[in-house]
C-alpha atoms as a PDB file:
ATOM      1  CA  UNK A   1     -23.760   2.326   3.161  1.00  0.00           C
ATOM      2  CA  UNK A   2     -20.665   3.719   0.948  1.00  0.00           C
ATOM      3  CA  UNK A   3     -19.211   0.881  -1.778  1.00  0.00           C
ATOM      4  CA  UNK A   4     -15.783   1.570  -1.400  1.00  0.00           C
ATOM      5  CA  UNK A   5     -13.119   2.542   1.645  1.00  0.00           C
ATOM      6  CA  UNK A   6     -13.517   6.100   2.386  1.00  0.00           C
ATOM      7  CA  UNK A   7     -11.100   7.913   4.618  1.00  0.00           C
ATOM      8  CA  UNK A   8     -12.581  11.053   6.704  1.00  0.00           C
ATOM      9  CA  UNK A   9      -9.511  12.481   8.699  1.00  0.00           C
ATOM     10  CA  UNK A  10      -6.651  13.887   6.947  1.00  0.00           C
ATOM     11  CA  UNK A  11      -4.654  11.903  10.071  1.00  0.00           C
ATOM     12  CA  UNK A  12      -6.317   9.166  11.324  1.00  0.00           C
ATOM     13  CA  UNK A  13      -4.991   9.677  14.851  1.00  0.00           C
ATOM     14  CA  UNK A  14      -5.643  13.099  15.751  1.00  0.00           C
ATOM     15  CA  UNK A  15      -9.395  14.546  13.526  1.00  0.00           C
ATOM     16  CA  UNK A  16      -7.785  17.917  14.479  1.00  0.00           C
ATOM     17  CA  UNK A  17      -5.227  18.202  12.198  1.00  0.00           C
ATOM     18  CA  UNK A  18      -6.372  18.871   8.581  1.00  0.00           C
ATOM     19  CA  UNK A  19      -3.147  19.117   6.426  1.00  0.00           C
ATOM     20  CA  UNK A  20      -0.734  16.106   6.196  1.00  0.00           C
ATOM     21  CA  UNK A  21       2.465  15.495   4.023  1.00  0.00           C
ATOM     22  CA  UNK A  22       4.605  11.997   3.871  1.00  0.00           C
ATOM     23  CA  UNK A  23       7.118  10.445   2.038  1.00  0.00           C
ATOM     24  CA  UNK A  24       5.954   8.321  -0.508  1.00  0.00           C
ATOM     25  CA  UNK A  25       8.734   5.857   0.439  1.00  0.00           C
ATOM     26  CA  UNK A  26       7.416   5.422   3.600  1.00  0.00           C
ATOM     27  CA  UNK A  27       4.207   4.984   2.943  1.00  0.00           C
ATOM     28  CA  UNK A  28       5.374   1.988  -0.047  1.00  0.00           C
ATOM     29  CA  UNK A  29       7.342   0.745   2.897  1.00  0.00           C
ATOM     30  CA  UNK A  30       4.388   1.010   5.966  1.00  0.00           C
ATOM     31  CA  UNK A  31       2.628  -1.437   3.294  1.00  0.00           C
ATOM     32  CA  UNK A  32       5.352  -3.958   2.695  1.00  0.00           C
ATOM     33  CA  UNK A  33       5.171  -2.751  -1.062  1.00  0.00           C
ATOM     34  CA  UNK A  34       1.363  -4.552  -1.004  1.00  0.00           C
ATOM     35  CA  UNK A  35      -0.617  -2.574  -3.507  1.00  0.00           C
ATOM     36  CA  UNK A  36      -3.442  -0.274  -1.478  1.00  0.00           C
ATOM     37  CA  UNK A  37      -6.922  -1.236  -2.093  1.00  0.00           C
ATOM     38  CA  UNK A  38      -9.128   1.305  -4.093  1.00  0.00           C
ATOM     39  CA  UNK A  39     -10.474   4.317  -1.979  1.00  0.00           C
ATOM     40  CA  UNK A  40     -11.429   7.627  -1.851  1.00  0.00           C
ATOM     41  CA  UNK A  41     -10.707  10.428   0.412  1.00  0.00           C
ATOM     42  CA  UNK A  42     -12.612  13.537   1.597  1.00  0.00           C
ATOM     43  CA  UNK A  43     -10.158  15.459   1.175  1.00  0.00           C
ATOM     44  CA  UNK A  44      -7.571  16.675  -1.575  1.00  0.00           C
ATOM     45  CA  UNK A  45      -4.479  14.792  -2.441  1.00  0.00           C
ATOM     46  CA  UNK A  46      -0.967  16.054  -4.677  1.00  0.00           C
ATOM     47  CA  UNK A  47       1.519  13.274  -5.272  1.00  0.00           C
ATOM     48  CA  UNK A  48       4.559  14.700  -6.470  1.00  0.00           C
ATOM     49  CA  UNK A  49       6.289  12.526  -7.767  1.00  0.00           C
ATOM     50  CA  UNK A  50      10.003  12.149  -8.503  1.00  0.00           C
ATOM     51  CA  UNK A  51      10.422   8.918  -9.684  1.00  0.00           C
ATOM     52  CA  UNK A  52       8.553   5.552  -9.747  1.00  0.00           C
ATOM     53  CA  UNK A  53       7.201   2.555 -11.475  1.00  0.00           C
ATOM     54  CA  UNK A  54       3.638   0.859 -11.753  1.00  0.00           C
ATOM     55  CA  UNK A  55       0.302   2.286 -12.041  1.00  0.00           C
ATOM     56  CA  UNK A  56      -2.069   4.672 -10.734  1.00  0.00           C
ATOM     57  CA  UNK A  57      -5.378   4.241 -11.160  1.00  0.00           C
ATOM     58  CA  UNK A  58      -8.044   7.336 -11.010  1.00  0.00           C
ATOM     59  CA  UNK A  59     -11.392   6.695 -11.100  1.00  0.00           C
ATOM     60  CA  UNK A  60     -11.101   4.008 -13.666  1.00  0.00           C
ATOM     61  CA  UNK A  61      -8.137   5.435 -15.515  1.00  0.00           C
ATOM     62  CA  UNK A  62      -4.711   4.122 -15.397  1.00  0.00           C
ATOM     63  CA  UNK A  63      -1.612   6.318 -15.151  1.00  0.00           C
ATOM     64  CA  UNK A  64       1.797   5.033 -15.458  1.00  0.00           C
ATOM     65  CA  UNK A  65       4.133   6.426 -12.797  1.00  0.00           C
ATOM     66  CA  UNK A  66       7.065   8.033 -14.259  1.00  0.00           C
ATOM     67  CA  UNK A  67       9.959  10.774 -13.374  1.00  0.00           C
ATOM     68  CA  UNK A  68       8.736  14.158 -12.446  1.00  0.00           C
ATOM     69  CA  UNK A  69       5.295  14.034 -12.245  1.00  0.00           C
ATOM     70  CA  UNK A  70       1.850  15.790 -10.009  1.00  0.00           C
ATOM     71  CA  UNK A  71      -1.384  14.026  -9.862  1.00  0.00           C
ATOM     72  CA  UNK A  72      -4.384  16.273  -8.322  1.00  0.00           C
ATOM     73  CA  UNK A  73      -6.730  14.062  -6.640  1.00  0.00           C
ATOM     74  CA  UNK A  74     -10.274  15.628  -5.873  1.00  0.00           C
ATOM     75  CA  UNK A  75     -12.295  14.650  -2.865  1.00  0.00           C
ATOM     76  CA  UNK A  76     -15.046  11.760  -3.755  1.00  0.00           C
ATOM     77  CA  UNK A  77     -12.710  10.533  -6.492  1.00  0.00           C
ATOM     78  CA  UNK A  78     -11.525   6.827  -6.468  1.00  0.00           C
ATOM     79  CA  UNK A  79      -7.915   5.898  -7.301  1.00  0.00           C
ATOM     80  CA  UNK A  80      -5.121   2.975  -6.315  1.00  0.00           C
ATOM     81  CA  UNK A  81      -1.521   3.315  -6.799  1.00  0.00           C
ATOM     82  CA  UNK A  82       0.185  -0.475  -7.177  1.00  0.00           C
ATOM     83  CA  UNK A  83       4.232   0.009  -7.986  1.00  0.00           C
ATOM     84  CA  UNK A  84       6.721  -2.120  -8.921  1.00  0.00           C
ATOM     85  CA  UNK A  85       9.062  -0.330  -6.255  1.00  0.00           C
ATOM     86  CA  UNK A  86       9.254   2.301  -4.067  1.00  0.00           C
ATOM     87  CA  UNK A  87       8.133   5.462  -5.343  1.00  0.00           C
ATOM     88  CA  UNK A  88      10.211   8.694  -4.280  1.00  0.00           C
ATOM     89  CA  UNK A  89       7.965  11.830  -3.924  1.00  0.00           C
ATOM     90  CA  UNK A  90       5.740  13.488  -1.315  1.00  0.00           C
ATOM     91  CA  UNK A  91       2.059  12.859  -0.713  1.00  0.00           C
ATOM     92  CA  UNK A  92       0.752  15.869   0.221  1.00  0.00           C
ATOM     93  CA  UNK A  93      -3.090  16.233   1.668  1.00  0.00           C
ATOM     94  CA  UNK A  94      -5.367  18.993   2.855  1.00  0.00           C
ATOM     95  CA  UNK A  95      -9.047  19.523   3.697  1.00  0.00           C
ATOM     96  CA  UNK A  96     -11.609  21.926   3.067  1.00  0.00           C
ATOM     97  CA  UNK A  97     -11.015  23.488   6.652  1.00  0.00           C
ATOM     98  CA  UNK A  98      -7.265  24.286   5.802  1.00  0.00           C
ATOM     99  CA  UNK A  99      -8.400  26.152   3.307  1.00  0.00           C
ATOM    100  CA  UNK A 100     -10.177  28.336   5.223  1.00  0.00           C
ATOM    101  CA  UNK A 101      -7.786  28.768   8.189  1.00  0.00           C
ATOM    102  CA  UNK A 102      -5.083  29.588   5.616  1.00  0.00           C
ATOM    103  CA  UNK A 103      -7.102  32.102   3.878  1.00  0.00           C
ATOM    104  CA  UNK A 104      -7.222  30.060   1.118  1.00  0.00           C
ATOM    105  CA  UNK A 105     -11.045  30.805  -0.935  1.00  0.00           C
ATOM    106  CA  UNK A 106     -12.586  27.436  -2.097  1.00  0.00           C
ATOM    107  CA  UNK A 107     -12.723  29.152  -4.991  1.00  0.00           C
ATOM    108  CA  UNK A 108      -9.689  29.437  -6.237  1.00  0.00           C
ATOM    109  CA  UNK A 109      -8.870  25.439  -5.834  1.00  0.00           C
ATOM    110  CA  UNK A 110     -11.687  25.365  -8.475  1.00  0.00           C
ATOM    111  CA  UNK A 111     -10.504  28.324 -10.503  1.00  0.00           C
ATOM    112  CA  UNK A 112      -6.898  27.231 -10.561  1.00  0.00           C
ATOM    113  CA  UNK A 113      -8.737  23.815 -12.606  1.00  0.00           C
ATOM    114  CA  UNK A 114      -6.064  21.504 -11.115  1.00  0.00           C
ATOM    115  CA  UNK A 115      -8.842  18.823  -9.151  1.00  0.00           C
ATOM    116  CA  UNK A 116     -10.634  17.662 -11.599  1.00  0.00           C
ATOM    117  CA  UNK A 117     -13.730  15.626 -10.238  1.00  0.00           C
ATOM    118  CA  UNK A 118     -15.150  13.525 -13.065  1.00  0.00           C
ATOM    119  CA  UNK A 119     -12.827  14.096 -15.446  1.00  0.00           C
ATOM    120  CA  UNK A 120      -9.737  12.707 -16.791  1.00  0.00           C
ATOM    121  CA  UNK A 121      -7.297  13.494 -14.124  1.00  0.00           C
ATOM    122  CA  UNK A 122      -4.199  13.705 -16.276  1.00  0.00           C
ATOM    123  CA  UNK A 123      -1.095  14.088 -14.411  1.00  0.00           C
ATOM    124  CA  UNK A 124       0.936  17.230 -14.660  1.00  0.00           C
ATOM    125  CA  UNK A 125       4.209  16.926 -16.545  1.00  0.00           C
ATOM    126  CA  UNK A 126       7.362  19.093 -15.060  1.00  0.00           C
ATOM    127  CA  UNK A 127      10.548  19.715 -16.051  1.00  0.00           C
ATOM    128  CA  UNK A 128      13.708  18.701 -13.845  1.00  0.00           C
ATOM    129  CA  UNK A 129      13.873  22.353 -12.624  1.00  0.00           C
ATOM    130  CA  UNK A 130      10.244  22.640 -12.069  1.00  0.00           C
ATOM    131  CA  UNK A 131      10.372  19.461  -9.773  1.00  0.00           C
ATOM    132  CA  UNK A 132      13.510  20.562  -8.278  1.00  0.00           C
ATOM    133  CA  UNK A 133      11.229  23.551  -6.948  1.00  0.00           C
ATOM    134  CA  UNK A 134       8.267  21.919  -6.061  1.00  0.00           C
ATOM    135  CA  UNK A 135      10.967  19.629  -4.270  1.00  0.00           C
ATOM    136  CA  UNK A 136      11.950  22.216  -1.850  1.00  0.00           C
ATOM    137  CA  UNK A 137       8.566  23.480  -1.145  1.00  0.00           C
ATOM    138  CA  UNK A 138       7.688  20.018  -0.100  1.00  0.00           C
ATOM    139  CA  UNK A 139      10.603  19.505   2.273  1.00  0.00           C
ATOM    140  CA  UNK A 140      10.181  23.172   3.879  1.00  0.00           C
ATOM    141  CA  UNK A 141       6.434  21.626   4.518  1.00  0.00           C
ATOM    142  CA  UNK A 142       7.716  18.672   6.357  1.00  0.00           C
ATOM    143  CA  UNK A 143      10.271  20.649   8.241  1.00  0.00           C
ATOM    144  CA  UNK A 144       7.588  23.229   9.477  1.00  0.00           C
ATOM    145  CA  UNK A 145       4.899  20.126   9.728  1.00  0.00           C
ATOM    146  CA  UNK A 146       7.431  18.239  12.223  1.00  0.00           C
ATOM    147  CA  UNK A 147       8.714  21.141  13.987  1.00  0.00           C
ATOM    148  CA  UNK A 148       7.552  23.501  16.733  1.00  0.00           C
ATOM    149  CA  UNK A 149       8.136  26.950  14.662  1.00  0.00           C
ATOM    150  CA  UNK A 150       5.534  29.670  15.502  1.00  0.00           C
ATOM    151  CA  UNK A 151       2.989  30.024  12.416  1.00  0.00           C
ATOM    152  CA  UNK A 152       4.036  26.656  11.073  1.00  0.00           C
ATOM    153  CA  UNK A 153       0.822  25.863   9.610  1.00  0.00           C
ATOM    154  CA  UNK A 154       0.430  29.513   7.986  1.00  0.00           C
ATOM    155  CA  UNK A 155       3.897  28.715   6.642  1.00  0.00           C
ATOM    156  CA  UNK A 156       2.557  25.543   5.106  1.00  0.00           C
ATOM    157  CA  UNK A 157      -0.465  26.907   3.766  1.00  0.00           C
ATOM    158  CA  UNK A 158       1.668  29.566   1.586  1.00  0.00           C
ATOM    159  CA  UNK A 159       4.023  27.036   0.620  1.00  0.00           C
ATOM    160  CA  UNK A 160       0.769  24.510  -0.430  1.00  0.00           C
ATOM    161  CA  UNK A 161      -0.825  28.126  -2.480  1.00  0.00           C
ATOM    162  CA  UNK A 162       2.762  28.764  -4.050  1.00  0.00           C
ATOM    163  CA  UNK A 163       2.771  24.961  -5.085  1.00  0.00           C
ATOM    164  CA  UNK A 164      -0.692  25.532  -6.664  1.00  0.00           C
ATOM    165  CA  UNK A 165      -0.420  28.764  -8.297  1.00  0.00           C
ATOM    166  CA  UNK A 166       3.092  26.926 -10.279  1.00  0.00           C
ATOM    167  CA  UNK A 167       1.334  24.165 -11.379  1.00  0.00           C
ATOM    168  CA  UNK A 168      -1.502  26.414 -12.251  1.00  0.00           C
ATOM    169  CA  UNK A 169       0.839  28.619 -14.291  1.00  0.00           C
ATOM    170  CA  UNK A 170       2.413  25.320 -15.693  1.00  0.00           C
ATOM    171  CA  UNK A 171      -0.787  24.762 -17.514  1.00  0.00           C
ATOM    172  CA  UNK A 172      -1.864  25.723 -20.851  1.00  0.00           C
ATOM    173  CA  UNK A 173      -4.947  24.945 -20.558  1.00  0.00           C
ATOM    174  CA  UNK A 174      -5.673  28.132 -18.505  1.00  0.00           C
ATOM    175  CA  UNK A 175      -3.900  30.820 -20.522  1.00  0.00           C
ATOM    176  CA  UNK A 176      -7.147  32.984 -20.709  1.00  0.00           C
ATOM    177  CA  UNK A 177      -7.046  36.602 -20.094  1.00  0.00           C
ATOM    178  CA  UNK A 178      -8.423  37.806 -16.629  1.00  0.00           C
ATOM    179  CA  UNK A 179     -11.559  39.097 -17.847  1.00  0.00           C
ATOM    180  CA  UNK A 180     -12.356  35.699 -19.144  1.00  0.00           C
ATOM    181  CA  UNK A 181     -11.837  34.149 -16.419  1.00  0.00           C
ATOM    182  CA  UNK A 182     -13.229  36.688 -13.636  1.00  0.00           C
ATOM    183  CA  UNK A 183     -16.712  36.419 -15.582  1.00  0.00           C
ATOM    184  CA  UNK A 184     -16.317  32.819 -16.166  1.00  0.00           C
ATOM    185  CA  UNK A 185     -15.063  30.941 -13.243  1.00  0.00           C
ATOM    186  CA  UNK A 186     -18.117  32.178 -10.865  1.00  0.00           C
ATOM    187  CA  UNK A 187     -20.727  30.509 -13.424  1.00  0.00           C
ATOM    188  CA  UNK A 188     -18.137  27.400 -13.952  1.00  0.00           C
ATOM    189  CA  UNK A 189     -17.629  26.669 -10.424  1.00  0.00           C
ATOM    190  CA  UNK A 190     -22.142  26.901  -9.874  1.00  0.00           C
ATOM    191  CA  UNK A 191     -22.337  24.883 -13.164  1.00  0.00           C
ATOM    192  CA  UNK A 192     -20.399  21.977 -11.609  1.00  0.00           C
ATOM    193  CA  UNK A 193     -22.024  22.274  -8.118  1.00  0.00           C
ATOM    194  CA  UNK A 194     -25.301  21.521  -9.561  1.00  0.00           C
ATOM    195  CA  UNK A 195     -24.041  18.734 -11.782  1.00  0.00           C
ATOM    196  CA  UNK A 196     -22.531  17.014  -8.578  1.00  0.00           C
ATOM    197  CA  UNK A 197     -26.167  17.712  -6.843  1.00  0.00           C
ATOM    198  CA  UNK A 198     -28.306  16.766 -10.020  1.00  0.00           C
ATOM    199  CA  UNK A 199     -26.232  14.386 -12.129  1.00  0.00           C
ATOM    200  CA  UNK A 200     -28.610  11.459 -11.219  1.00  0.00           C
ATOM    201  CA  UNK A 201     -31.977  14.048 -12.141  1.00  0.00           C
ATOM    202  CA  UNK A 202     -31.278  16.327 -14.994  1.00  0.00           C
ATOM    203  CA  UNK A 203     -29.267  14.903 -18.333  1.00  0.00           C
ATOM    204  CA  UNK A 204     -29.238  17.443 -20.390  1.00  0.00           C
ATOM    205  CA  UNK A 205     -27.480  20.883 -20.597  1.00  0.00           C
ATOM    206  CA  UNK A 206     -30.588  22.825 -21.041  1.00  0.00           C
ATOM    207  CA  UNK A 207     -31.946  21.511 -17.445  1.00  0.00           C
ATOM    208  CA  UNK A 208     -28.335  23.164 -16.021  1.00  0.00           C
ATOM    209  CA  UNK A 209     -28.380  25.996 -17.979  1.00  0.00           C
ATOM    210  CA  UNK A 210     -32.411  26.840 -17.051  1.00  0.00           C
ATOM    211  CA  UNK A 211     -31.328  26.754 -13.274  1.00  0.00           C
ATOM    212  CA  UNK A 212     -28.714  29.407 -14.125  1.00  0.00           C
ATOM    213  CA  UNK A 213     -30.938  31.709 -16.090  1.00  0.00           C
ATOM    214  CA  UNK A 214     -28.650  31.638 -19.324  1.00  0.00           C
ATOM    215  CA  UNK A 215     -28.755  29.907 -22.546  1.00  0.00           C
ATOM    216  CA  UNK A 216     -27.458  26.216 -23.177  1.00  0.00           C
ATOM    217  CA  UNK A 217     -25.171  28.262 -26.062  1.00  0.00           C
ATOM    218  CA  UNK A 218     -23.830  30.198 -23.165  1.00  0.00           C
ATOM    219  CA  UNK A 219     -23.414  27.871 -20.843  1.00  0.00           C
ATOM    220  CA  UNK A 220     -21.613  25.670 -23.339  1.00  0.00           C
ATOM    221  CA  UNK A 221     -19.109  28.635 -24.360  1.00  0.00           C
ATOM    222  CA  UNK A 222     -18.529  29.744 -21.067  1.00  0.00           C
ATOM    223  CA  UNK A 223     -17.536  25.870 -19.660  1.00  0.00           C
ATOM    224  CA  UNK A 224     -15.556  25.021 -22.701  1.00  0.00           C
ATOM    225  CA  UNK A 225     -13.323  28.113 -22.648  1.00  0.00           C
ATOM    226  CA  UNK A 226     -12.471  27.751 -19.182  1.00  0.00           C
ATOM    227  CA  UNK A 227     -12.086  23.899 -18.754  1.00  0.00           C
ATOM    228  CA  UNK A 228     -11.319  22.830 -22.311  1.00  0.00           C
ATOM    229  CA  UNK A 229     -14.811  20.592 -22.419  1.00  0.00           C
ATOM    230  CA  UNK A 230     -18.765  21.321 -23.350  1.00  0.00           C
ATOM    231  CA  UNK A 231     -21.263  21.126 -20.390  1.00  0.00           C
ATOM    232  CA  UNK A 232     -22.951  18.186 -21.784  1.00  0.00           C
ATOM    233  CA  UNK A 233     -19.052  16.551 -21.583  1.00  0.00           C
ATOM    234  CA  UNK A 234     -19.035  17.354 -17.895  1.00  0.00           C
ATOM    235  CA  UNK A 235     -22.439  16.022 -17.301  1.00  0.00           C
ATOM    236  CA  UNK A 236     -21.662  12.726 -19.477  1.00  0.00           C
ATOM    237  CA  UNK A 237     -18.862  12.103 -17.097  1.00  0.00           C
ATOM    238  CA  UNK A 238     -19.753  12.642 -13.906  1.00  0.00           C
ATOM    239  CA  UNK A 239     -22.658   9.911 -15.107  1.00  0.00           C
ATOM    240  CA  UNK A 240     -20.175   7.516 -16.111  1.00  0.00           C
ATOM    241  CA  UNK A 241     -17.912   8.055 -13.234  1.00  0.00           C
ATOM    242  CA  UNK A 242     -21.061   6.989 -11.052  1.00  0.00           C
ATOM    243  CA  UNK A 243     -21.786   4.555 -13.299  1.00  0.00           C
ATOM    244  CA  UNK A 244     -18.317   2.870 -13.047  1.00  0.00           C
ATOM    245  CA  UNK A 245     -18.204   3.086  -9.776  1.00  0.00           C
ATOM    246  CA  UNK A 246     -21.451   1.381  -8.612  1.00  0.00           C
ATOM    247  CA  UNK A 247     -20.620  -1.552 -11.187  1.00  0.00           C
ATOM    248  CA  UNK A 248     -17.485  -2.170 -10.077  1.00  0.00           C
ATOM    249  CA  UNK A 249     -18.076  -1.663  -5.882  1.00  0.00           C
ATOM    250  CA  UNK A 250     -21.691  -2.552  -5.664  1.00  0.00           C
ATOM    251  CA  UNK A 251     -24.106  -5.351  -6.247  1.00  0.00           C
ATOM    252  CA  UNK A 252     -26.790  -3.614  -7.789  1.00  0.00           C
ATOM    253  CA  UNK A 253     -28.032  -5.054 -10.882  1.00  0.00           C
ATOM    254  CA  UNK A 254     -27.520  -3.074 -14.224  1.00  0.00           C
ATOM    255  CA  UNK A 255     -31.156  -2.220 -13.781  1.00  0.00           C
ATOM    256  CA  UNK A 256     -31.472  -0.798 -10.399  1.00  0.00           C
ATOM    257  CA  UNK A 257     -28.410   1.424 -11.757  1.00  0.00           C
ATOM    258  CA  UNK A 258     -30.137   2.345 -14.424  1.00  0.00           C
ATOM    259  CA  UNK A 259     -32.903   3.583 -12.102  1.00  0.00           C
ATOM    260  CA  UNK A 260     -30.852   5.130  -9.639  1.00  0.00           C
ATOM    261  CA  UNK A 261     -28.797   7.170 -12.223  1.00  0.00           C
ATOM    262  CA  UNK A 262     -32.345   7.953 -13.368  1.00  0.00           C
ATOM    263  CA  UNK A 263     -32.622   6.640 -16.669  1.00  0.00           C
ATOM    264  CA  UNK A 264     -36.077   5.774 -17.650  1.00  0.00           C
ATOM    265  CA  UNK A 265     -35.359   2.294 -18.997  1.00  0.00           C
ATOM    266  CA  UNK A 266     -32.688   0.081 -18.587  1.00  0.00           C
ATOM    267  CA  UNK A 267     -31.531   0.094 -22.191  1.00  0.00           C
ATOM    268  CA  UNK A 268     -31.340   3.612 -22.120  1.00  0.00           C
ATOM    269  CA  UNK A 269     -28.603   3.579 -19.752  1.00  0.00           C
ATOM    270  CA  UNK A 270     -26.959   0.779 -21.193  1.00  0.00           C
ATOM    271  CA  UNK A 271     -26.796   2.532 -24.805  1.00  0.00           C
ATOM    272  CA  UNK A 272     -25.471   5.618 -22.588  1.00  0.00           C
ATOM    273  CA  UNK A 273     -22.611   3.469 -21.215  1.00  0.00           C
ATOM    274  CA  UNK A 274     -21.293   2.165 -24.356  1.00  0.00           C
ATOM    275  CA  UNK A 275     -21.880   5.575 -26.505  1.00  0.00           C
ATOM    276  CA  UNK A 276     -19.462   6.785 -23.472  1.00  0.00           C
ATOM    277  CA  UNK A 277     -16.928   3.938 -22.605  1.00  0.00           C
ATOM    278  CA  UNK A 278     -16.951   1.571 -25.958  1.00  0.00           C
ATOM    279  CA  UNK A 279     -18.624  -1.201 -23.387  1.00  0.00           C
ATOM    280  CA  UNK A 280     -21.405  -2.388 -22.326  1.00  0.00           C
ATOM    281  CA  UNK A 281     -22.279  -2.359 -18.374  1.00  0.00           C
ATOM    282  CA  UNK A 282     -21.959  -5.625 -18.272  1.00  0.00           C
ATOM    283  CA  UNK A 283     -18.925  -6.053 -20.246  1.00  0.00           C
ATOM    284  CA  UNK A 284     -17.228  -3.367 -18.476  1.00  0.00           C
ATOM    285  CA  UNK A 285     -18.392  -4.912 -14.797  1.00  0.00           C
ATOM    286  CA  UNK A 286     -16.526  -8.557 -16.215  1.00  0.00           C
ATOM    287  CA  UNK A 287     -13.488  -6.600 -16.935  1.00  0.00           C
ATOM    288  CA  UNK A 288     -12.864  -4.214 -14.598  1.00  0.00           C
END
């Protein structure tokens, strides 16, 4: 039984469609300004947003919500937005399947390094003519979305890919040369895949890297060229992401976490926690 509220659809009324886009007005005004509870989608979320106060809270890490700003949420991940008024922007979200009837390759939502999983998602930063741009792509989306236009979702999809590609380009974090990434992104994207299917098993980069035929000292390179952090960093989070969560949305005692994380003894995972976090399990369960 899942923890926390998970949504499925992209629109809850009709499983069909799989790309949505709102006003982030009118969803702050659909809730009576109430903050939403903490969930997680299975499917990928963009706020852009223009202007707004309060908080948003990813996976255990709080953003304030200012001017001119682009969160990437990832499938699986947990956040809450609670603002002190109405924030202006779009909410833009998309599944898996859109992808592919858009011609869109998986791949290149995980090349592009926007969705972040179990990391840090920071929010992108844009200027006032950046926005401006990413403005008008969102409003041509709604006005294809609510109209009757012939191709209207291939229309969105290249809007959505020329939204991507300028955040994409927006970031420095990517400015590798093509080779680089090419050779790279194929071994980053199979490195992750396995972490998300054997976070809970294997602990240590050498387990990942033995599964992939290469050296840990490869594997590390590699990784930290093309996402700006070591494997074992990637590993180490998604653990504490799954740690967080099942503290803070389940009952389970610190030891059947422990277990089910698959730590050998307790105190091993609670030494884990703190080397990662600053806190305790228990600390960080009577805080959050």
């Amino acid at each position: 039984m899942d923890v926390f509220k998970t949504y499925h659809n992209v629109n809850k009324t009709d499983d069909s469609l799989s790309f949505g886009i709102s006003r982030m007005e009118d969803i702050y005004a659909k809730r009576g300004g109430k903050p939403d509870e903490p969930h997680r989608h299975d499917y990928y979320t963009i706020l852009l947003v223009l202007d707004g106060e309060g908080q948003h809270i990813i996976d255990f890490n709080q953003h304030t919500l200012e001017k001119n700003q682009v969160y990437f949420i990832s499938p699986g991940q947990v956040h809450q937005l609670t603002e002190d008024k109405p924030t202006l922007g779009y909410a833009i979200v998309f599944s898996t399947q859109f992808l592919v009837l858009n011609n869109i390759p998986v791949e290149f939502i995980e090349d592009i390094n926007l969705f972040n999983d179990f990391a840090n998602t920071l929010p992108l930063k844009v200027d006032q003519s950046e926005m401006d741009r990413f403005s008008s792509y969102a409003e041509e989306m709604i006005r294809f979305y609510n109209g009757n236009a012939p191709y209207k979702l291939e229309a969105i999809g290249a809007l959505l890919k020329l939204l991507l590609i300028g955040s994409h380009n927006l970031c420095s974090l990517n400015e590798l040369d093509a080779q680089t990434m090419e050779s790279g992104g194929s071994l980053v994207r199979n490195f992750k895949q396995l972490v998300n299917q054997h976070y809970s098993e294997w602990h240590h980069t050498s387990s990942y890297a033995e599964a992939l035929s290469i050296t840990p000292d490869h594997l590390n390179r590699v990784v930290k060229s093309l996402t700006g952090k070591t494997a074992k960093e990637h590993i180490q989070s998604r653990l504490t992401i799954a740690a967080k969560r099942l503290l803070y949305f389940s009952d389970l005692s610190n030891k059947e976490i422990a277990f089910q994380l698959g730590f050998s003894e307790p105190a091993n995972f609670s030494a884990f926690f703190k080397s990662c976090t600053g806190k305790s399990p228990s600390s960080f369960k009577a805080s959050a």
